[in-house]
PDB file of N, CA and C in Angstrom:
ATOM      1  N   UNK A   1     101.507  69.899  87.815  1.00  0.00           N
ATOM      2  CA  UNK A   1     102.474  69.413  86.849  1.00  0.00           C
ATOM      3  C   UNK A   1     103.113  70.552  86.072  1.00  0.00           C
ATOM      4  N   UNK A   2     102.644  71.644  85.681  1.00  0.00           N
ATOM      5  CA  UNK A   2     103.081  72.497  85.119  1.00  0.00           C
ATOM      6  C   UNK A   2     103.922  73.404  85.549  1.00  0.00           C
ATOM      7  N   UNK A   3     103.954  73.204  86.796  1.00  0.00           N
ATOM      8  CA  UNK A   3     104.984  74.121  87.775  1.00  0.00           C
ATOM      9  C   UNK A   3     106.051  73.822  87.376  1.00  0.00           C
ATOM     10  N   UNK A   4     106.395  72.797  86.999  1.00  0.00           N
ATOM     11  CA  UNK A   4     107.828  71.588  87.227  1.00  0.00           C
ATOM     12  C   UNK A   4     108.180  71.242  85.700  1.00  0.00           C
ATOM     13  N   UNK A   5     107.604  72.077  84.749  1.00  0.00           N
ATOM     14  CA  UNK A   5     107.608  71.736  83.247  1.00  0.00           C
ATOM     15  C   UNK A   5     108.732  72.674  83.392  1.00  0.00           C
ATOM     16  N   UNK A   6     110.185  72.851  82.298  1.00  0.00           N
ATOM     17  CA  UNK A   6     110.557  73.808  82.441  1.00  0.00           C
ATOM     18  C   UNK A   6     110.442  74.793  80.673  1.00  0.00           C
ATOM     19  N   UNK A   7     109.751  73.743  80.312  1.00  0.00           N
ATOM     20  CA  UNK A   7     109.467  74.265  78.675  1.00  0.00           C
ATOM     21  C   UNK A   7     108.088  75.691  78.562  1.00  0.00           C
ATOM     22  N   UNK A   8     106.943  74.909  79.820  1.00  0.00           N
ATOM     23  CA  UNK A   8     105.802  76.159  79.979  1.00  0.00           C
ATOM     24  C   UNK A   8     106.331  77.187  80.873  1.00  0.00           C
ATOM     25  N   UNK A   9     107.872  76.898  81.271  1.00  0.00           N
ATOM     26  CA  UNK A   9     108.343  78.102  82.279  1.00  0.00           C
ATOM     27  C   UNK A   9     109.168  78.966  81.333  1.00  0.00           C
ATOM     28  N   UNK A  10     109.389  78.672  80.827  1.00  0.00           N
ATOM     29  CA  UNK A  10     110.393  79.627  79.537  1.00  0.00           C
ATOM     30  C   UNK A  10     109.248  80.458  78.691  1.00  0.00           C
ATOM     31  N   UNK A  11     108.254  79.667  78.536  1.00  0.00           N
ATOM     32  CA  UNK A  11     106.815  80.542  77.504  1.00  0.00           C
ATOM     33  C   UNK A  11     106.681  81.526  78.039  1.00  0.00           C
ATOM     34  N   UNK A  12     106.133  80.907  79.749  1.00  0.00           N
ATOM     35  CA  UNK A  12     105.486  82.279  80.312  1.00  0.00           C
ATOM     36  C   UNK A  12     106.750  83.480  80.708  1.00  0.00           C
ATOM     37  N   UNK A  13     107.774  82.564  80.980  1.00  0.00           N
ATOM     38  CA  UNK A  13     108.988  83.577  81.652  1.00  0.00           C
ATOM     39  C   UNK A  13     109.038  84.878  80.028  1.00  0.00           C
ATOM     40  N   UNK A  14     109.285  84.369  78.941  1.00  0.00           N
ATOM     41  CA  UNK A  14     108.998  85.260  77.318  1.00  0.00           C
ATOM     42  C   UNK A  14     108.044  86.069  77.161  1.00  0.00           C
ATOM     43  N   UNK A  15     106.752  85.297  77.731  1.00  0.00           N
ATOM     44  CA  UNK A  15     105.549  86.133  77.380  1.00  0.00           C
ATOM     45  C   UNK A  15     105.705  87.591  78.298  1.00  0.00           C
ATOM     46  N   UNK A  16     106.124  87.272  79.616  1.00  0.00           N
ATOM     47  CA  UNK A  16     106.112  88.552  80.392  1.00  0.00           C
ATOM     48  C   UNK A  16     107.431  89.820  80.186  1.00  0.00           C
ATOM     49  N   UNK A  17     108.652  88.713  79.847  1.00  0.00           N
ATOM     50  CA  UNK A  17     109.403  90.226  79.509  1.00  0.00           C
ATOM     51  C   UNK A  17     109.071  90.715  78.187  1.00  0.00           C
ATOM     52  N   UNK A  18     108.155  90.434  76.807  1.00  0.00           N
ATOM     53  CA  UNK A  18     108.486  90.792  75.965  1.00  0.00           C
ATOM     54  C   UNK A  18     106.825  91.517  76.002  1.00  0.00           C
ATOM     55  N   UNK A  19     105.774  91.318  77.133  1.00  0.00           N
ATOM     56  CA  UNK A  19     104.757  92.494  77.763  1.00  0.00           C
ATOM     57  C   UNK A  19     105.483  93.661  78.236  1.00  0.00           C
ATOM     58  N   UNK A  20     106.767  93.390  79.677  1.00  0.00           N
ATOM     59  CA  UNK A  20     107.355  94.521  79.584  1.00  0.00           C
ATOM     60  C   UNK A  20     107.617  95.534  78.769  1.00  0.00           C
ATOM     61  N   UNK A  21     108.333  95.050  77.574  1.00  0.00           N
ATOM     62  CA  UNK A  21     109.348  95.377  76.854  1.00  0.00           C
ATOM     63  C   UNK A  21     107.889  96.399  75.475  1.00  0.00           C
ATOM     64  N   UNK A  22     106.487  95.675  75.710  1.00  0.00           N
ATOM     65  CA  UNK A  22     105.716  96.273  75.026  1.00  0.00           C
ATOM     66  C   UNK A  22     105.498  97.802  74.849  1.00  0.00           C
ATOM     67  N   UNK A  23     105.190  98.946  73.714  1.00  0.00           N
ATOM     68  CA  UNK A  23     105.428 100.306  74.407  1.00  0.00           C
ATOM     69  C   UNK A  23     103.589 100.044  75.257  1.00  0.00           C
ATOM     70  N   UNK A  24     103.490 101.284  75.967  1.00  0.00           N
ATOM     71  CA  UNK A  24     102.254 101.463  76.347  1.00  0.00           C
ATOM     72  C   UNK A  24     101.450 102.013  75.809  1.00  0.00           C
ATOM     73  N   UNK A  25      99.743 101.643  75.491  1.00  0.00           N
ATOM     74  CA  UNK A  25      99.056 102.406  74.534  1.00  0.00           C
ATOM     75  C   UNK A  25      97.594 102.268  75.528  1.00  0.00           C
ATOM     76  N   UNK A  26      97.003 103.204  75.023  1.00  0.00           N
ATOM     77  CA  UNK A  26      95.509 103.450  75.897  1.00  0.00           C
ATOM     78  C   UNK A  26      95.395 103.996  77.237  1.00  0.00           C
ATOM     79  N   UNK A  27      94.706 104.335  77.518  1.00  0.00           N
ATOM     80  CA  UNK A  27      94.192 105.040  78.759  1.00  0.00           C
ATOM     81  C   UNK A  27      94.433 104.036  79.619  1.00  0.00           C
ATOM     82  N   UNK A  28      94.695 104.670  81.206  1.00  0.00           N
ATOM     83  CA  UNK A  28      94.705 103.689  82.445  1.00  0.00           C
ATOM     84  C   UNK A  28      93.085 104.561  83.388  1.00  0.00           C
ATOM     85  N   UNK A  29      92.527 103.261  83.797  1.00  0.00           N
ATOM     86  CA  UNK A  29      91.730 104.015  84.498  1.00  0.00           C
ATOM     87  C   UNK A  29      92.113 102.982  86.010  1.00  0.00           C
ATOM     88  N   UNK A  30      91.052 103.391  86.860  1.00  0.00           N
ATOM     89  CA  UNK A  30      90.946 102.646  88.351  1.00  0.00           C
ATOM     90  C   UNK A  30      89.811 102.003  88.035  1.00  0.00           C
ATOM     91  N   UNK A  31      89.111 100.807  89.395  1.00  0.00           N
ATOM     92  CA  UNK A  31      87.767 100.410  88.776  1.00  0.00           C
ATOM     93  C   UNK A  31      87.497 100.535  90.428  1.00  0.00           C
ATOM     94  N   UNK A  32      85.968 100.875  90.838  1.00  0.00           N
ATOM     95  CA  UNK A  32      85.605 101.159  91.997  1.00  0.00           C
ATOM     96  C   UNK A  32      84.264 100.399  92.249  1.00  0.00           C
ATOM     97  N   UNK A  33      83.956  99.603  92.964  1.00  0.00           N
ATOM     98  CA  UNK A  33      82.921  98.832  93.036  1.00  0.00           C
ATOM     99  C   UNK A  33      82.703  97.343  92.231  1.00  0.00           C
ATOM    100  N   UNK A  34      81.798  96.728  92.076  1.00  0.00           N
ATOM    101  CA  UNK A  34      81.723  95.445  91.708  1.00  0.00           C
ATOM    102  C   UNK A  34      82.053  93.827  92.317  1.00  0.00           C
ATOM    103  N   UNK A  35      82.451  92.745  92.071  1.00  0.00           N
ATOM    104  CA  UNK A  35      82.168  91.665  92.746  1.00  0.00           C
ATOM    105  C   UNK A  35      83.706  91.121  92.703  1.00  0.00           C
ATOM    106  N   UNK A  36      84.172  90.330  93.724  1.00  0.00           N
ATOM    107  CA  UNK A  36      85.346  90.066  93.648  1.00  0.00           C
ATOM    108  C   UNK A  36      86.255  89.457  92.535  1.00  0.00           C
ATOM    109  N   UNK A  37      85.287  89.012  91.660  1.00  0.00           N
ATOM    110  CA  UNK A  37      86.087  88.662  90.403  1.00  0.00           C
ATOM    111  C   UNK A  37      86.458  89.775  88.789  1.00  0.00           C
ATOM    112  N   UNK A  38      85.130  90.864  89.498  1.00  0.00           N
ATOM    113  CA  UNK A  38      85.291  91.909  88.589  1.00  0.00           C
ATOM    114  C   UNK A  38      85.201  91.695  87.271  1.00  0.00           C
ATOM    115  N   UNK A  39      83.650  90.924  87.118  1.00  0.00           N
ATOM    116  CA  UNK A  39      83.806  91.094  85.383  1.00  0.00           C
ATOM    117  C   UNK A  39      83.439  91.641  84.393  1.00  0.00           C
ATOM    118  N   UNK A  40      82.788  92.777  85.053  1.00  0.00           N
ATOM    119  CA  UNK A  40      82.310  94.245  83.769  1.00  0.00           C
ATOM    120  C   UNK A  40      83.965  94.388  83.729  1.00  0.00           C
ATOM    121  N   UNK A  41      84.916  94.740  85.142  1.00  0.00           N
ATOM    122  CA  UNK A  41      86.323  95.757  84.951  1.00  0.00           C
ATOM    123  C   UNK A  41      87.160  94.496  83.613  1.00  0.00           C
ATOM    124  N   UNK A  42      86.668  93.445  83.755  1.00  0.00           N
ATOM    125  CA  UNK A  42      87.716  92.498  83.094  1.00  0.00           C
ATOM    126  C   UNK A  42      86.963  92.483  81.330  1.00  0.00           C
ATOM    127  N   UNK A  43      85.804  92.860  81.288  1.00  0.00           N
ATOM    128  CA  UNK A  43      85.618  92.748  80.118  1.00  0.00           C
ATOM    129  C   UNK A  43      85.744  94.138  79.026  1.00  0.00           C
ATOM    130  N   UNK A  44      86.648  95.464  79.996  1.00  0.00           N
ATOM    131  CA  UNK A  44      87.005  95.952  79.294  1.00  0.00           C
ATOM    132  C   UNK A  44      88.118  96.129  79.243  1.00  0.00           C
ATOM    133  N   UNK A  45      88.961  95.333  80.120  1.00  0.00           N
ATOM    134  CA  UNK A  45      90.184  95.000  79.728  1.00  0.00           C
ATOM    135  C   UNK A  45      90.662  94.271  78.993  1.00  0.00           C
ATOM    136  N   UNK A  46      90.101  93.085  78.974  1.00  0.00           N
ATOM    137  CA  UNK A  46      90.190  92.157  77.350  1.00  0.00           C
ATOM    138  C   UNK A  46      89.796  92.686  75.990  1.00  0.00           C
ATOM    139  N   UNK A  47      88.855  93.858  76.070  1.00  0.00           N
ATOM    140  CA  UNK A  47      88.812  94.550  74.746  1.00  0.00           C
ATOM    141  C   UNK A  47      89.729  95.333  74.302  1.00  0.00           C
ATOM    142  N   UNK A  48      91.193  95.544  75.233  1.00  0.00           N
ATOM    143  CA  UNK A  48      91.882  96.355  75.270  1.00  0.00           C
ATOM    144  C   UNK A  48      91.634  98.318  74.938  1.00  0.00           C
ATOM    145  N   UNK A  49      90.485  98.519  75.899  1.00  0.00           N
ATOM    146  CA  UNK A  49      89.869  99.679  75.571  1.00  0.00           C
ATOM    147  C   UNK A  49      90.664 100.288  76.664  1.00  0.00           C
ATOM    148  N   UNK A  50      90.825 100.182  77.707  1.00  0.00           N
ATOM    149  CA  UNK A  50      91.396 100.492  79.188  1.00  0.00           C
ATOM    150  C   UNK A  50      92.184  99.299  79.368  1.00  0.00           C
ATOM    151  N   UNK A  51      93.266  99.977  80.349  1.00  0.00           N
ATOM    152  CA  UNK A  51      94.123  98.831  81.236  1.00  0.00           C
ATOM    153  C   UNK A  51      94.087  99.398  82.729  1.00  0.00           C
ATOM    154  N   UNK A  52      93.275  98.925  83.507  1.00  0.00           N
ATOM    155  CA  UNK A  52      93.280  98.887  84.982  1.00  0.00           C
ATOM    156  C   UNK A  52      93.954  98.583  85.687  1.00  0.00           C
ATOM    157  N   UNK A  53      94.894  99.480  86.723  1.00  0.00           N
ATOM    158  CA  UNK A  53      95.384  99.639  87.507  1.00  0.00           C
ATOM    159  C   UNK A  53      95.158  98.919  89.079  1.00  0.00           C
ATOM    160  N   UNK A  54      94.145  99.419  89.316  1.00  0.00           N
ATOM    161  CA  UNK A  54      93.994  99.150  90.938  1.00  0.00           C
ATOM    162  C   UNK A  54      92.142  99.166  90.861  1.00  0.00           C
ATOM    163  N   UNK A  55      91.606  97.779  91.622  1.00  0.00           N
ATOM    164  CA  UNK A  55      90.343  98.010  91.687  1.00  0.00           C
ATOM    165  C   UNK A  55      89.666  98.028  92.945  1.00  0.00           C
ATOM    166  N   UNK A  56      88.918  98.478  93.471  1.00  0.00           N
ATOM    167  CA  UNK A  56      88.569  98.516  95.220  1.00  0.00           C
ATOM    168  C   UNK A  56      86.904  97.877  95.026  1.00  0.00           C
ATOM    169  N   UNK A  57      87.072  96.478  95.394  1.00  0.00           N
ATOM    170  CA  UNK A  57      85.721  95.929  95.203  1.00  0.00           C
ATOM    171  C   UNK A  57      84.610  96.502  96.091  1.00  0.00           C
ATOM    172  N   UNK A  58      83.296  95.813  95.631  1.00  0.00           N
ATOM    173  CA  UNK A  58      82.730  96.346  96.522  1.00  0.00           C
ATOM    174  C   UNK A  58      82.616  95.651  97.909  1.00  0.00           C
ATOM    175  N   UNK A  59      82.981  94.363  98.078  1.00  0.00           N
ATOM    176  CA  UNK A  59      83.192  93.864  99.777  1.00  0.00           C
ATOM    177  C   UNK A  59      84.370  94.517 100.508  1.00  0.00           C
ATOM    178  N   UNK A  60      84.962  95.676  99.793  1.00  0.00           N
ATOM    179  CA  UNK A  60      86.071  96.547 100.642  1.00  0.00           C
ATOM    180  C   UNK A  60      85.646  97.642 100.972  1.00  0.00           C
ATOM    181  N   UNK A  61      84.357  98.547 100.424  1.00  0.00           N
ATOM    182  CA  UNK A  61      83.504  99.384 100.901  1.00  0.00           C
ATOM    183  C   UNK A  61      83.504 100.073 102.073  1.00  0.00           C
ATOM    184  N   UNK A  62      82.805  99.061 102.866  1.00  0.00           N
ATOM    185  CA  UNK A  62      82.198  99.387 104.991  1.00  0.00           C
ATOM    186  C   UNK A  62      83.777  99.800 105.249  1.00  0.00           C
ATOM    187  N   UNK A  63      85.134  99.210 104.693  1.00  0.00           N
ATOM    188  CA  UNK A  63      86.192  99.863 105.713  1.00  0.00           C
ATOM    189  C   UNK A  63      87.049 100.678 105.103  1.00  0.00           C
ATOM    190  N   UNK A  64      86.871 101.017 103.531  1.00  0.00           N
ATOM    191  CA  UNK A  64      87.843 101.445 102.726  1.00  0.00           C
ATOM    192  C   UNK A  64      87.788 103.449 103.268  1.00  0.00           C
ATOM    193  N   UNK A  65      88.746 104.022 103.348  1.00  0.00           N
ATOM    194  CA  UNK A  65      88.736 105.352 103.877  1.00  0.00           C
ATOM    195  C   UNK A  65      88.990 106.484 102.283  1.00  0.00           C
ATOM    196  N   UNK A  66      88.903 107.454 102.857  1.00  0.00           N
ATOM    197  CA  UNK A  66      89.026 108.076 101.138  1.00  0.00           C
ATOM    198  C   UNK A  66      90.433 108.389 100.919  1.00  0.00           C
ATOM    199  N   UNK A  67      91.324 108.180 102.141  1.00  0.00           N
ATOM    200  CA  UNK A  67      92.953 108.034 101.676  1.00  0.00           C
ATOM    201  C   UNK A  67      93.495 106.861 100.686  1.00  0.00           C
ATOM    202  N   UNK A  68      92.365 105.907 101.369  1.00  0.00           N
ATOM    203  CA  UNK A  68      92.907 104.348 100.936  1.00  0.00           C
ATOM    204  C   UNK A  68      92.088 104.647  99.312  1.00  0.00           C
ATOM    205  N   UNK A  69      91.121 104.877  99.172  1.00  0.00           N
ATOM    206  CA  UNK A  69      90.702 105.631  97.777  1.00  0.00           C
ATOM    207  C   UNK A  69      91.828 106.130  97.151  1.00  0.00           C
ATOM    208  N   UNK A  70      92.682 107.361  97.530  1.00  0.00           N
ATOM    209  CA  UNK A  70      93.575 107.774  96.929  1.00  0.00           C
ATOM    210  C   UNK A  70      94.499 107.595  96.544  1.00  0.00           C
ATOM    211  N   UNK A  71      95.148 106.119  97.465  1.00  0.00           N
ATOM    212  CA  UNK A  71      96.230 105.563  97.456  1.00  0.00           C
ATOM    213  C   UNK A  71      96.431 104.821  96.257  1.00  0.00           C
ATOM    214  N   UNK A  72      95.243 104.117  96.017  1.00  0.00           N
ATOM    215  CA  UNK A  72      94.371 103.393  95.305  1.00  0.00           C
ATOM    216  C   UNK A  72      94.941 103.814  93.592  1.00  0.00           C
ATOM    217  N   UNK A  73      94.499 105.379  93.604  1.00  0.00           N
ATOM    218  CA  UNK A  73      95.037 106.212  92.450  1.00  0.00           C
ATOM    219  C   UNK A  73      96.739 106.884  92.037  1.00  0.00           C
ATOM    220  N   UNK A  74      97.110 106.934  93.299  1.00  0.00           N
ATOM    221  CA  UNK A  74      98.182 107.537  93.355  1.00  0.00           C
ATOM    222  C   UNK A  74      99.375 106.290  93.295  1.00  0.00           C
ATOM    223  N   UNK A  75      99.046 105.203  93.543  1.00  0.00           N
ATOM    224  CA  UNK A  75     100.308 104.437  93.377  1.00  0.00           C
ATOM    225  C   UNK A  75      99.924 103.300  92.565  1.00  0.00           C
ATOM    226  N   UNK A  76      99.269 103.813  91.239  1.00  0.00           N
ATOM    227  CA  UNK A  76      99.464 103.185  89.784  1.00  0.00           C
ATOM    228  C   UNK A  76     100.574 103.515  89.177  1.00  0.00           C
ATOM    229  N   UNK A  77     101.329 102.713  88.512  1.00  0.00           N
ATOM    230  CA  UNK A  77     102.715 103.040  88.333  1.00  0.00           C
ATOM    231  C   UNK A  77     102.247 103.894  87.323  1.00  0.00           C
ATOM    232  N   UNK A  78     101.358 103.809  86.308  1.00  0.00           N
ATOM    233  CA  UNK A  78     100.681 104.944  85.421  1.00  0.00           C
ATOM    234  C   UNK A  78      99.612 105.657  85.807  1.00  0.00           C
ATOM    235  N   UNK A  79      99.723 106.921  86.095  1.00  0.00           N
ATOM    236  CA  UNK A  79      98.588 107.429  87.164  1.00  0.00           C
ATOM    237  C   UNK A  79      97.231 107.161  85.683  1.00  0.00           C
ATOM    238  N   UNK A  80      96.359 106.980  86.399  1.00  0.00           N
ATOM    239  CA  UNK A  80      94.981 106.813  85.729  1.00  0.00           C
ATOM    240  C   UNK A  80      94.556 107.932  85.805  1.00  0.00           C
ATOM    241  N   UNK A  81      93.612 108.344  84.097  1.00  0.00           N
ATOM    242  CA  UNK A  81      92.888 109.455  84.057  1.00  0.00           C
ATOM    243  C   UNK A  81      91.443 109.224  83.906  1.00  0.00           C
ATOM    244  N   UNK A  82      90.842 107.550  84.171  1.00  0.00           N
ATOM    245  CA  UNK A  82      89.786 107.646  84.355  1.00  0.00           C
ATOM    246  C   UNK A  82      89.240 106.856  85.549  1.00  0.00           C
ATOM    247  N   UNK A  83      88.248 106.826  85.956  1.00  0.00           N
ATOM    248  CA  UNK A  83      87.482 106.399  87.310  1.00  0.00           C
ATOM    249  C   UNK A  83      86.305 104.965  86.785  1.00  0.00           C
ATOM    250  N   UNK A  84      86.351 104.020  86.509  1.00  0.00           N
ATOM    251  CA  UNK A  84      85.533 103.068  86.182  1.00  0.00           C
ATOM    252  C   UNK A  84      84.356 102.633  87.833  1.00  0.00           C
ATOM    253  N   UNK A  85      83.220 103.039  87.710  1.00  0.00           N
ATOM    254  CA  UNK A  85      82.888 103.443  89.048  1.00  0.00           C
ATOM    255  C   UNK A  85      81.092 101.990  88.326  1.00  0.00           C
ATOM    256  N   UNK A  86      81.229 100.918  89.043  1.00  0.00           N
ATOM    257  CA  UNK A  86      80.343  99.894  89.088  1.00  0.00           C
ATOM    258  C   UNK A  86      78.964 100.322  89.521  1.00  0.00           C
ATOM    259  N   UNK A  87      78.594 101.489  88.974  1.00  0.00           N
ATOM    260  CA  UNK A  87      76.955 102.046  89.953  1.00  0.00           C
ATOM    261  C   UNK A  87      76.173 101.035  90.687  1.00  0.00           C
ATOM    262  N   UNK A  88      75.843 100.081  89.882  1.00  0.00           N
ATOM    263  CA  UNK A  88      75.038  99.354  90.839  1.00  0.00           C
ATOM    264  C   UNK A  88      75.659  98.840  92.068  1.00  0.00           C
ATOM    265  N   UNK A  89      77.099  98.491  91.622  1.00  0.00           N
ATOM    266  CA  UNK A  89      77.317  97.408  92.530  1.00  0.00           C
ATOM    267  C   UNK A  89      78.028  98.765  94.154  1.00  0.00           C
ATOM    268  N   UNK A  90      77.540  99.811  93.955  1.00  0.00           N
ATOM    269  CA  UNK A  90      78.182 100.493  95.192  1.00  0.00           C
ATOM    270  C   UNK A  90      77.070 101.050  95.547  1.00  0.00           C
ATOM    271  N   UNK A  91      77.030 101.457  96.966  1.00  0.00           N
ATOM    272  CA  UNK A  91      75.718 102.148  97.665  1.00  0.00           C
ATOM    273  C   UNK A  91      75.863 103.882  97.416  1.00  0.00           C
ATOM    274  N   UNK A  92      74.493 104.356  97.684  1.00  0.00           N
ATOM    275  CA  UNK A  92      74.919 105.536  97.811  1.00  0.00           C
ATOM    276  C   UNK A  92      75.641 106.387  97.885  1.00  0.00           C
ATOM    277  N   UNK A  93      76.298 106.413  99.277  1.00  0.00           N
ATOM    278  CA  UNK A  93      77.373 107.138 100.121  1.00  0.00           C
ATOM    279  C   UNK A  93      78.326 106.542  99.623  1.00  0.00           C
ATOM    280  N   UNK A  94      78.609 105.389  99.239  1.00  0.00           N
ATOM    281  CA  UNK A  94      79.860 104.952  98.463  1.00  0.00           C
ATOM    282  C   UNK A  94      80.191 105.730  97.349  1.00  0.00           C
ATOM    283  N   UNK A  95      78.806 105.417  96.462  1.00  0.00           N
ATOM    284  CA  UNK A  95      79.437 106.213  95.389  1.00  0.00           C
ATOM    285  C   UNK A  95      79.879 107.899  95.450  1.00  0.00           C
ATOM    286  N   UNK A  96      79.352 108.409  96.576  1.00  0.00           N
ATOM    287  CA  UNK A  96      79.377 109.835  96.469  1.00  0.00           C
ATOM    288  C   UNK A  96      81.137 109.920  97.133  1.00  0.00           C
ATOM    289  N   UNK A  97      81.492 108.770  98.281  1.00  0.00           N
ATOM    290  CA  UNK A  97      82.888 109.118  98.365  1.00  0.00           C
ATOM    291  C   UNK A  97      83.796 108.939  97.029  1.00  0.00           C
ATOM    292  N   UNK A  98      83.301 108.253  96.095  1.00  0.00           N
ATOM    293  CA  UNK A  98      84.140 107.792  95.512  1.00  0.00           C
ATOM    294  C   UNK A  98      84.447 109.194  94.272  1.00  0.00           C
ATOM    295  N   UNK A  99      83.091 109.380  93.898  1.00  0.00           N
ATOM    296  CA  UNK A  99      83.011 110.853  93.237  1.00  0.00           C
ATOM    297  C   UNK A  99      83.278 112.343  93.759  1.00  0.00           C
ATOM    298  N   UNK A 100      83.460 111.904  94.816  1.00  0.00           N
ATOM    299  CA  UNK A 100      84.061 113.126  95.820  1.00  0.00           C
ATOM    300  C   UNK A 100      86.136 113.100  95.465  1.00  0.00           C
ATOM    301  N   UNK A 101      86.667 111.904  95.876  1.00  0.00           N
ATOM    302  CA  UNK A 101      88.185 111.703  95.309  1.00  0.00           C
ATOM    303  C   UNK A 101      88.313 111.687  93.906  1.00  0.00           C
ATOM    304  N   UNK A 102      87.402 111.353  93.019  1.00  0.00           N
ATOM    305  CA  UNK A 102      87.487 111.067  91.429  1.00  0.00           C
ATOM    306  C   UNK A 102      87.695 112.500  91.237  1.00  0.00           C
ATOM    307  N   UNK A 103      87.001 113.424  91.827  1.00  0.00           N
ATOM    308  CA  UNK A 103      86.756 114.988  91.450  1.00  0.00           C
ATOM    309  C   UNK A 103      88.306 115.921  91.941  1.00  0.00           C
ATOM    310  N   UNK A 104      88.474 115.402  93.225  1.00  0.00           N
ATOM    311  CA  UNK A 104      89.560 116.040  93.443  1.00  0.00           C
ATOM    312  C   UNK A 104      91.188 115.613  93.248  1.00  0.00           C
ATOM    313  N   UNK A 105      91.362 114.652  92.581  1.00  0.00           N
ATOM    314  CA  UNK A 105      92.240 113.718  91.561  1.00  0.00           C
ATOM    315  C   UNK A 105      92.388 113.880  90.272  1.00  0.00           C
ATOM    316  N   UNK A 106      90.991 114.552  89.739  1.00  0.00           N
ATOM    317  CA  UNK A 106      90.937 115.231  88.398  1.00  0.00           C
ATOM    318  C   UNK A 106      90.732 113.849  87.551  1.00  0.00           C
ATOM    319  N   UNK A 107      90.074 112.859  88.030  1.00  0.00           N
ATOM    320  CA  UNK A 107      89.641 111.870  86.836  1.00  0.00           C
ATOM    321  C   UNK A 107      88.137 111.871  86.337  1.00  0.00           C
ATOM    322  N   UNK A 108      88.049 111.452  85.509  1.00  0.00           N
ATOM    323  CA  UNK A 108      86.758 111.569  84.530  1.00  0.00           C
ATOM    324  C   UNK A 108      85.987 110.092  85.408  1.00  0.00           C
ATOM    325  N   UNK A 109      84.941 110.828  85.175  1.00  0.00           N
ATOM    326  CA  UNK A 109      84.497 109.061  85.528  1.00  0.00           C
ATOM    327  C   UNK A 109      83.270 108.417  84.506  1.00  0.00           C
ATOM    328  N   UNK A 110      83.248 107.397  84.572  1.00  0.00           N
ATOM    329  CA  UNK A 110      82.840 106.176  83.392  1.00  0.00           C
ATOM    330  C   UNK A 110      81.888 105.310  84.161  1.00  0.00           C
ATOM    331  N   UNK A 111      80.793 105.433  84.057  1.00  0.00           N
ATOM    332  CA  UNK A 111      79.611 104.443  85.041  1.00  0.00           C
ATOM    333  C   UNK A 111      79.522 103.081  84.505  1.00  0.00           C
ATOM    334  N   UNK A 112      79.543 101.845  85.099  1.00  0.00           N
ATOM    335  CA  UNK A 112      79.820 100.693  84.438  1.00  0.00           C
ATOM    336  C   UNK A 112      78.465  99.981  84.695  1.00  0.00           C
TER     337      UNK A 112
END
């Protein structure tokens, strides 16, 4: 029903250009690991401490390459200067690729 309202289409159509139109404040980081709904990355985005860019869960892991890592970083429309990296929720060798691109990207990283 709400699709077809055209009164909740004007709210949201307002709410988003006048987000545009917001200046930008706070750090951008990436988030690397965790569960497909991501809710450590979402509960520090609602604190407005960070605004996350791009997150690579952890069921993308077994095929994700360390380009697709980079890509990951490199085509945030605001490049991110920090690495939000889910320890538990990534394996070993995961995490070490991931701290291997965090390092040579020059981002800080933040264990969640």
């Amino acid at each position: 029903r709400e699709w077809c309202n055209d009164k909740a289409a004007k709210v949201v159509a307002r709410a988003i250009a006048e987000a545009l139109d917001a200046p930008e404040e706070g750090a951008v980081a990436v988030g690397f690991g965790g569960p497909h709904y991501a809710p450590q990355f979402s509960k520090i985005v609602l604190s407005k401490e960070l605004a996350i860019s791009h997150i690579v869960p952890k069921y993308a892991f077994p095929k994700v390459s360390v380009r697709e890592l980079k890509l990951a970083i490199e085509r945030s429309v605001i490049r991110p200067s920090v690495a939000l990296i889910d320890w538990k929720g990534l394996k070993s060798d995961e995490r070490q690729m991931v701290l291997r691109v965090c390092d040579e990207e020059g981002l800080s990283i933040r264990k969640i």
